[in-house]
Protein backbone atom coordinates (compact mmCIF):
# COMPACT_ATOMS: atom_id res chain seq x y z
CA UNK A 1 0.00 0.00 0.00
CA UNK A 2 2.72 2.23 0.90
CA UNK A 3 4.79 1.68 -2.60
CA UNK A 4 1.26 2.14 -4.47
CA UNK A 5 0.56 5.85 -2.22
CA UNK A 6 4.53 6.55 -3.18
CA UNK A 7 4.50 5.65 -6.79
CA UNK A 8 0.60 6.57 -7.39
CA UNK A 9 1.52 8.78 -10.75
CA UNK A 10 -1.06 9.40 -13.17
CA UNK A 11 -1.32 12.85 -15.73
CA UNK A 12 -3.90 14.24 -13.75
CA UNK A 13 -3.55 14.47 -10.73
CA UNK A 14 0.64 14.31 -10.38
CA UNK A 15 2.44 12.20 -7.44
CA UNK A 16 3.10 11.94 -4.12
CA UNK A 17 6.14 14.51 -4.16
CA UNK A 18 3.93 17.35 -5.57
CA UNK A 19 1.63 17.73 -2.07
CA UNK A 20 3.03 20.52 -0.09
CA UNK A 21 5.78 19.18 1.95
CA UNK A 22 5.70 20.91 5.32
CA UNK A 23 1.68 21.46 5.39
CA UNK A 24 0.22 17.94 4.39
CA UNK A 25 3.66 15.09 3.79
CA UNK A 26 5.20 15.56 7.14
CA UNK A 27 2.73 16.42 9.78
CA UNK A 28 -0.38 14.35 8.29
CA UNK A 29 0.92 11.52 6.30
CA UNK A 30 4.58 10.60 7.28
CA UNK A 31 4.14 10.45 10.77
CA UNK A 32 1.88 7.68 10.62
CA UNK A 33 4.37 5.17 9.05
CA UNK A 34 7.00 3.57 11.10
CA UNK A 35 10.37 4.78 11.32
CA UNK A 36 12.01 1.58 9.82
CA UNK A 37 9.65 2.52 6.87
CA UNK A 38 10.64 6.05 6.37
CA UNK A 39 14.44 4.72 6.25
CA UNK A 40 13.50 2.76 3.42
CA UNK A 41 12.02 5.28 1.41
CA UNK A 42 15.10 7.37 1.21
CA UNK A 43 16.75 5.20 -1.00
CA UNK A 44 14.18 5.69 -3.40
CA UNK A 45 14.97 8.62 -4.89
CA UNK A 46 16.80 11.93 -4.30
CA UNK A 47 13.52 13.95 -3.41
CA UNK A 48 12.34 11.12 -0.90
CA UNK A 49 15.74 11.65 0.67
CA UNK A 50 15.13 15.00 1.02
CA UNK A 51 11.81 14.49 2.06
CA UNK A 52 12.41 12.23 4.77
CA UNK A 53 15.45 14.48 6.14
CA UNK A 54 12.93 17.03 6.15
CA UNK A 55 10.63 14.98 8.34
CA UNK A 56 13.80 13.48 10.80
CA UNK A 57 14.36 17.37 11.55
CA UNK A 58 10.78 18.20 12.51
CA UNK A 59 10.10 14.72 14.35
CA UNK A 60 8.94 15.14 17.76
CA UNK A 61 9.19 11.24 18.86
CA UNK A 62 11.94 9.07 18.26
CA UNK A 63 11.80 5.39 19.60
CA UNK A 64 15.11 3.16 18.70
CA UNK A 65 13.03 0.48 18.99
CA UNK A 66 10.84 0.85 15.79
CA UNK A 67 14.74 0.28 14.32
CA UNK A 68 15.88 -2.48 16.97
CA UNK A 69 18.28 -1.99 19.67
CA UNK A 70 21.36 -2.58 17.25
CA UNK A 71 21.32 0.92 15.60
CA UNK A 72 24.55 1.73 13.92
CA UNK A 73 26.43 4.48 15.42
CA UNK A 74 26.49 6.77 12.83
CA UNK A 75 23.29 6.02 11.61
CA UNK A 76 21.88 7.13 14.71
CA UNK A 77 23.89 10.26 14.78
CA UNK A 78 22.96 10.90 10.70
CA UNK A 79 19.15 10.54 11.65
CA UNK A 80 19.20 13.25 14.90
CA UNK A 81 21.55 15.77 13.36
CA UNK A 82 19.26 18.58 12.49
CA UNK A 83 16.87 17.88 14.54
CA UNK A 84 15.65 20.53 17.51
CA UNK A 85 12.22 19.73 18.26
CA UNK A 86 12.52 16.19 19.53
CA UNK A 87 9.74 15.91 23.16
CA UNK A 88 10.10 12.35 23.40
CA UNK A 89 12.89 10.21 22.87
CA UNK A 90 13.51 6.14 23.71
CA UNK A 91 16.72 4.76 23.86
CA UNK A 92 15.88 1.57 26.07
CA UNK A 93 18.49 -1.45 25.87
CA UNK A 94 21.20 -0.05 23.47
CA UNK A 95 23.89 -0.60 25.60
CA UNK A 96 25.62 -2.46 22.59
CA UNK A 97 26.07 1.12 21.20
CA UNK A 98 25.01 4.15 23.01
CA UNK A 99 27.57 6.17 24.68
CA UNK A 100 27.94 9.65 25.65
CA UNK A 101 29.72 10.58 22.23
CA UNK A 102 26.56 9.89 20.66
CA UNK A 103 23.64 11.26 23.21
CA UNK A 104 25.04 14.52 24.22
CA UNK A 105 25.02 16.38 21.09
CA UNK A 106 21.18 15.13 21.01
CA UNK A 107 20.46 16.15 24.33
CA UNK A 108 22.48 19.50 23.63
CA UNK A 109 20.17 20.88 20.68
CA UNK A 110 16.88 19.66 21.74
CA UNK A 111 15.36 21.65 24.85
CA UNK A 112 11.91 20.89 24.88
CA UNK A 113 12.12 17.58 25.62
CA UNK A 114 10.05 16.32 28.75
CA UNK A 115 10.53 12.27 27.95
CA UNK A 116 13.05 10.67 28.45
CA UNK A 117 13.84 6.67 28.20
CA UNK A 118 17.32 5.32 28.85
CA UNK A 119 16.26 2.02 30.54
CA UNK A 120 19.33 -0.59 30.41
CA UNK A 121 21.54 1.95 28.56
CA UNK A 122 24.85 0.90 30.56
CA UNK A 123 27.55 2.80 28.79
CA UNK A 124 26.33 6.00 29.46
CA UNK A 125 28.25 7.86 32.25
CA UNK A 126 26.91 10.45 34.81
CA UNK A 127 28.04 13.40 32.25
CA UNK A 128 24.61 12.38 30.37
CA UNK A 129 22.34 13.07 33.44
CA UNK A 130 24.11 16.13 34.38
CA UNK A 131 23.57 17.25 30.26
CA UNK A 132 19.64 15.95 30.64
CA UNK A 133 19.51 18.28 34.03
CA UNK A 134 21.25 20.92 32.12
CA UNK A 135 18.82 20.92 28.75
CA UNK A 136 15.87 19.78 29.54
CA UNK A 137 14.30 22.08 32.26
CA UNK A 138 10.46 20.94 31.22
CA UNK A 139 11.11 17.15 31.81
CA UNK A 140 8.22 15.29 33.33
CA UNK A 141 9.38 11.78 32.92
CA UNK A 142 12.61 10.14 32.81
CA UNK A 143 13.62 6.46 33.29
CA UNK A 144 17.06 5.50 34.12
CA UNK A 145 16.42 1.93 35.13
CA UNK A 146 19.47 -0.36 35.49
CA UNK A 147 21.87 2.54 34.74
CA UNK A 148 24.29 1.80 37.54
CA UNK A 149 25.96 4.77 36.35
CA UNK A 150 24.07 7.45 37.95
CA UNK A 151 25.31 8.88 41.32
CA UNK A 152 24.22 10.90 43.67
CA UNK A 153 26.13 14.02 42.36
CA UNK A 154 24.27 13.67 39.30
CA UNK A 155 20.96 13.11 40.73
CA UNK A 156 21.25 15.86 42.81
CA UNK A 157 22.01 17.99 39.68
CA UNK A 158 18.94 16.73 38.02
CA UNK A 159 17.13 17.32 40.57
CA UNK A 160 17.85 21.58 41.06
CA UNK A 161 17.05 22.08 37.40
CA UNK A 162 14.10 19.44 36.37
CA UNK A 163 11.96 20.16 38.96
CA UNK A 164 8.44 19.95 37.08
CA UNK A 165 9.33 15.63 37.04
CA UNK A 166 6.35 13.93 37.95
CA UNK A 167 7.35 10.05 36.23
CA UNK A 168 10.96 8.83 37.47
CA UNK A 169 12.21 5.25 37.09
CA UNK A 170 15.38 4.58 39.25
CA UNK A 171 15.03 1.06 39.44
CA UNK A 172 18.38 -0.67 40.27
CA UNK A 173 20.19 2.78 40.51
CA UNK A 174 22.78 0.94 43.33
CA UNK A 175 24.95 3.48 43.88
CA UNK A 176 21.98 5.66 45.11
CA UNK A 177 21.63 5.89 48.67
CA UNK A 178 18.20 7.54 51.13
CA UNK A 179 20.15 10.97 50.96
CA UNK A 180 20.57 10.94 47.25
CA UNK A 181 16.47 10.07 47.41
CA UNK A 182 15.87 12.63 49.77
CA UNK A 183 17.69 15.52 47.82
CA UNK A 184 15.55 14.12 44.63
CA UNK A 185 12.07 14.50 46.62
CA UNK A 186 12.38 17.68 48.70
CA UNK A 187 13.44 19.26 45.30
CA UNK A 188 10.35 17.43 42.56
CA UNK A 189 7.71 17.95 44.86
CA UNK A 190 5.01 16.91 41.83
CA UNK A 191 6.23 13.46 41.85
CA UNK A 192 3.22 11.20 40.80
CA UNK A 193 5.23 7.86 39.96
CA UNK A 194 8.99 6.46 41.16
CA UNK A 195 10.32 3.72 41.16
CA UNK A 196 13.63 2.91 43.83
CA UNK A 197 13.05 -1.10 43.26
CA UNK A 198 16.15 -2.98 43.81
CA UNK A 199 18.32 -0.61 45.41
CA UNK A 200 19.56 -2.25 48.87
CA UNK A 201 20.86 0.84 49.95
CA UNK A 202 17.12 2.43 49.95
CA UNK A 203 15.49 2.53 53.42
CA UNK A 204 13.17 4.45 55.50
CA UNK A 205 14.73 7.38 55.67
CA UNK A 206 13.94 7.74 51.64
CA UNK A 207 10.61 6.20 51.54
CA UNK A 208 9.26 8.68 54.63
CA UNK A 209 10.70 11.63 52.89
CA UNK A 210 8.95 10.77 49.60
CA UNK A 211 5.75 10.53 51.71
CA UNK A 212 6.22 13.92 53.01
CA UNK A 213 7.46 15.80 50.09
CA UNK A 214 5.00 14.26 47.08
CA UNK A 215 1.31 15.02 47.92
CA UNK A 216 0.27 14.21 44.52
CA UNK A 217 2.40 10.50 44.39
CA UNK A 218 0.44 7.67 42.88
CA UNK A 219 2.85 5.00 42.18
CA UNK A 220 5.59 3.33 43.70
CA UNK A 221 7.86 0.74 43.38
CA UNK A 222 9.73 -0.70 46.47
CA UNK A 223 10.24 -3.82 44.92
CA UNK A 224 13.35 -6.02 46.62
CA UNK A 225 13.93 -2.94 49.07
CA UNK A 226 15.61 -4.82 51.81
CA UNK A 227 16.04 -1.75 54.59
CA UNK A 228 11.88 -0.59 54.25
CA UNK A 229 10.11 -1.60 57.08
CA UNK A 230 6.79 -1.13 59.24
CA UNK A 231 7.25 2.20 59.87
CA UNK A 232 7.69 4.32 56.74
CA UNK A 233 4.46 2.51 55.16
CA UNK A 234 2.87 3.98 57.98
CA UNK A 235 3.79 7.30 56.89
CA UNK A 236 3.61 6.71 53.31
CA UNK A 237 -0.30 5.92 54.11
CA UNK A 238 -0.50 9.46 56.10
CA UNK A 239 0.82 11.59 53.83
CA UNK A 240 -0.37 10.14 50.45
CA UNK A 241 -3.94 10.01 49.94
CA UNK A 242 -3.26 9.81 46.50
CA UNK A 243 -1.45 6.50 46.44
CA UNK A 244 -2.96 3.98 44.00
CA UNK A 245 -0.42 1.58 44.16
CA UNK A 246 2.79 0.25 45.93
CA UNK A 247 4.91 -2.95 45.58
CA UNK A 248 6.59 -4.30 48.20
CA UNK A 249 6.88 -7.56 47.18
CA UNK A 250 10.60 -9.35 48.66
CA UNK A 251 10.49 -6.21 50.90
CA UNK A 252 10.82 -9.21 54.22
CA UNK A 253 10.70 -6.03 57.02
CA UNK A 254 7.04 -4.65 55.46
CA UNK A 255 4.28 -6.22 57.31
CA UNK A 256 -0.05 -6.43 56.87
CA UNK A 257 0.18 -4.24 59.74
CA UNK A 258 1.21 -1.63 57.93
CA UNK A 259 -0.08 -2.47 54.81
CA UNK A 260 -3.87 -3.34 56.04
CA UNK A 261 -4.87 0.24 55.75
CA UNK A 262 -3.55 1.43 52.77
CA UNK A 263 -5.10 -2.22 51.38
CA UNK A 264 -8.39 -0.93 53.01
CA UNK A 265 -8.28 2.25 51.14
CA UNK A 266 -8.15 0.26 47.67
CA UNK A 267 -4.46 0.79 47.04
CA UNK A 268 -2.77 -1.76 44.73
CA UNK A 269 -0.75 -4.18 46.62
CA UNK A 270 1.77 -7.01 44.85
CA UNK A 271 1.41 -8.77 47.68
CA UNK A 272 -1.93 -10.49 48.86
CA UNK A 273 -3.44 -10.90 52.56
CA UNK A 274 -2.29 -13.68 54.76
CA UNK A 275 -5.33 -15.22 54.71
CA UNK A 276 -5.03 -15.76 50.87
CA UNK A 277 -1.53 -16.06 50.71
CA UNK A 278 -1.87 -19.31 52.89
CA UNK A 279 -4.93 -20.50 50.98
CA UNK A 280 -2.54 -19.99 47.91
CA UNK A 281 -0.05 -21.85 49.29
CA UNK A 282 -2.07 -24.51 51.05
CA UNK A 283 -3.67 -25.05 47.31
CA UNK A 284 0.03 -25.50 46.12
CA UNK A 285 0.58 -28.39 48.62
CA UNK A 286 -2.27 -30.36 48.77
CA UNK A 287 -3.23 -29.65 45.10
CA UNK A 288 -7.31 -27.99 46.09
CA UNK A 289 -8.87 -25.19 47.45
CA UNK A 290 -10.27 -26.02 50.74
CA UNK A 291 -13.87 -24.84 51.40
CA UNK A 292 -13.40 -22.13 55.05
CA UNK A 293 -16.48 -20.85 56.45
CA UNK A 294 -15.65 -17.36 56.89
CA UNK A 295 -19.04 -16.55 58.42
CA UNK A 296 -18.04 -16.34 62.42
């Protein structure tokens, strides 16, 4: 179908080329095909190369993974170069290739970006967090998931200059510690969804700060904390009416005592009452559901 619209030529009415570029090609046809697509039509013929460097500078989204993760180097360079209008952009699992040489100048030119995705990105260093903090001052959600680069130094610089975050994914960010947390909270005060899973140097401390500092959170992720316990679920249930879920689950310290009223509230828990947890695992044993009359 696509070949047919691109090579559609009859004496009439002219071809694809002849629609007005900027008005009607870009913004109301081209940005419906996928990227991988668009990549293939350059080699069609000068003009679609032009066009389609024409759209690459005015694209607002770009997603690696309408490519794959194993982008070229330079052909991810050649596809951001003049481009200064980007909002979202998705770099998740190209660690094979990503490095700072190639992110910065992206991050550099484009300043209205407000997503960012860098999930599993490992050769990154902290200079690309500090140049996020630096460029992006209207970022509202950033995931830096298994980037065991980031630090607390470059946290805390995120944090002074992106403080309209509300969506932050720092799951298995180990070098973080509850101070580096702390700084990030008391600064982003419209947090609405974080994520601190599978840091074992995440406690308490971090979790009661982030109770007191984000009225608006909604989400968050405490998965494999080791250090939470009793007590700053307690809190978290004070000072966040707003909570609509919260995993805990391998958090061994967090209790139903703590979690029975946020579970009474309608809060999302990964982890199920005691009553069904041992009906779950009595089921796993003895291979049935027992019939228990509830009715006291």
């Amino acid at each position: 179908a696509l070949w047919c619209l691109m090579m559609s030529v009859t004496p009439t009415r002219g071809c694809l080329l002849d629609l007005p570029w900027e008005d009607i090609l870009v913004p109301h046809i081209l940005c419906h095909l996928p990227l991988q697509q668009l990549l293939s039509l350059q080699r069609v013929s000068k003009s679609f190369q032009s066009l389609i460097q024409l759209y690459l500078a005015n694209m607002r989204c770009f997603d690696s993974s309408q490519i794959g993760p194993a982008i070229p180097r330079a052909a991810f360079v050649n596809l951001l170069k003049d481009n200064e209008v980007l909002q979202q952009l998705a770099l998740q699992n190209c660690s094979d290739w990503l490095t700072d040489r190639e992110l910065l100048p992206v991050i550099g030119q484009n300043h209205h970006l407000h997503q960012i995705q860098l999930k599993g990105c490992a050769q990154l260093s902290r200079h690309a967090l500090v140049a996020i903090s630096l460029s992006c001052p209207n970022l509202r959600q950033l995931s830096l998931a298994h980037c065991e680069w980031v630090d607390s130094l470059s946290l805390r610089s995120l944090a002074d200059h992106c403080k309209a975050l509300e969506v932050v994914d720092l799951t298995a960010c180990r070098q973080l510690k509850d101070e580096a947390i702390c700084y990030l909270v008391q600064k982003c005060g419209r947090l609405k969804s974080l994520s601190l899973a599978v840091n074992a140097n995440v406690g308490d401390v971090a979790v009661e700060e982030t109770a007191k500092c984000c009225p608006e959170l909604e989400h968050l992720d405490l998965t494999g904390c080791l250090r939470v316990k009793n007590d700053s679920i307690r809190v978290l249930a004070e000072y966040c009416p707003k909570l609509r879920s919260l995993k805990v689950k391998h958090c061994h310290n967090v209790a139903e005592s703590s979690l029975s009223v946020l579970r009474s509230r309608g809060v999302e828990l990964d982890v199920e009452p005691p009553l069904q947890r041992a009906l779950v695992l009595l089921q796993d044993v003895v291979g049935f559901a027992p019939f228990i009359n509830l009715q006291i």
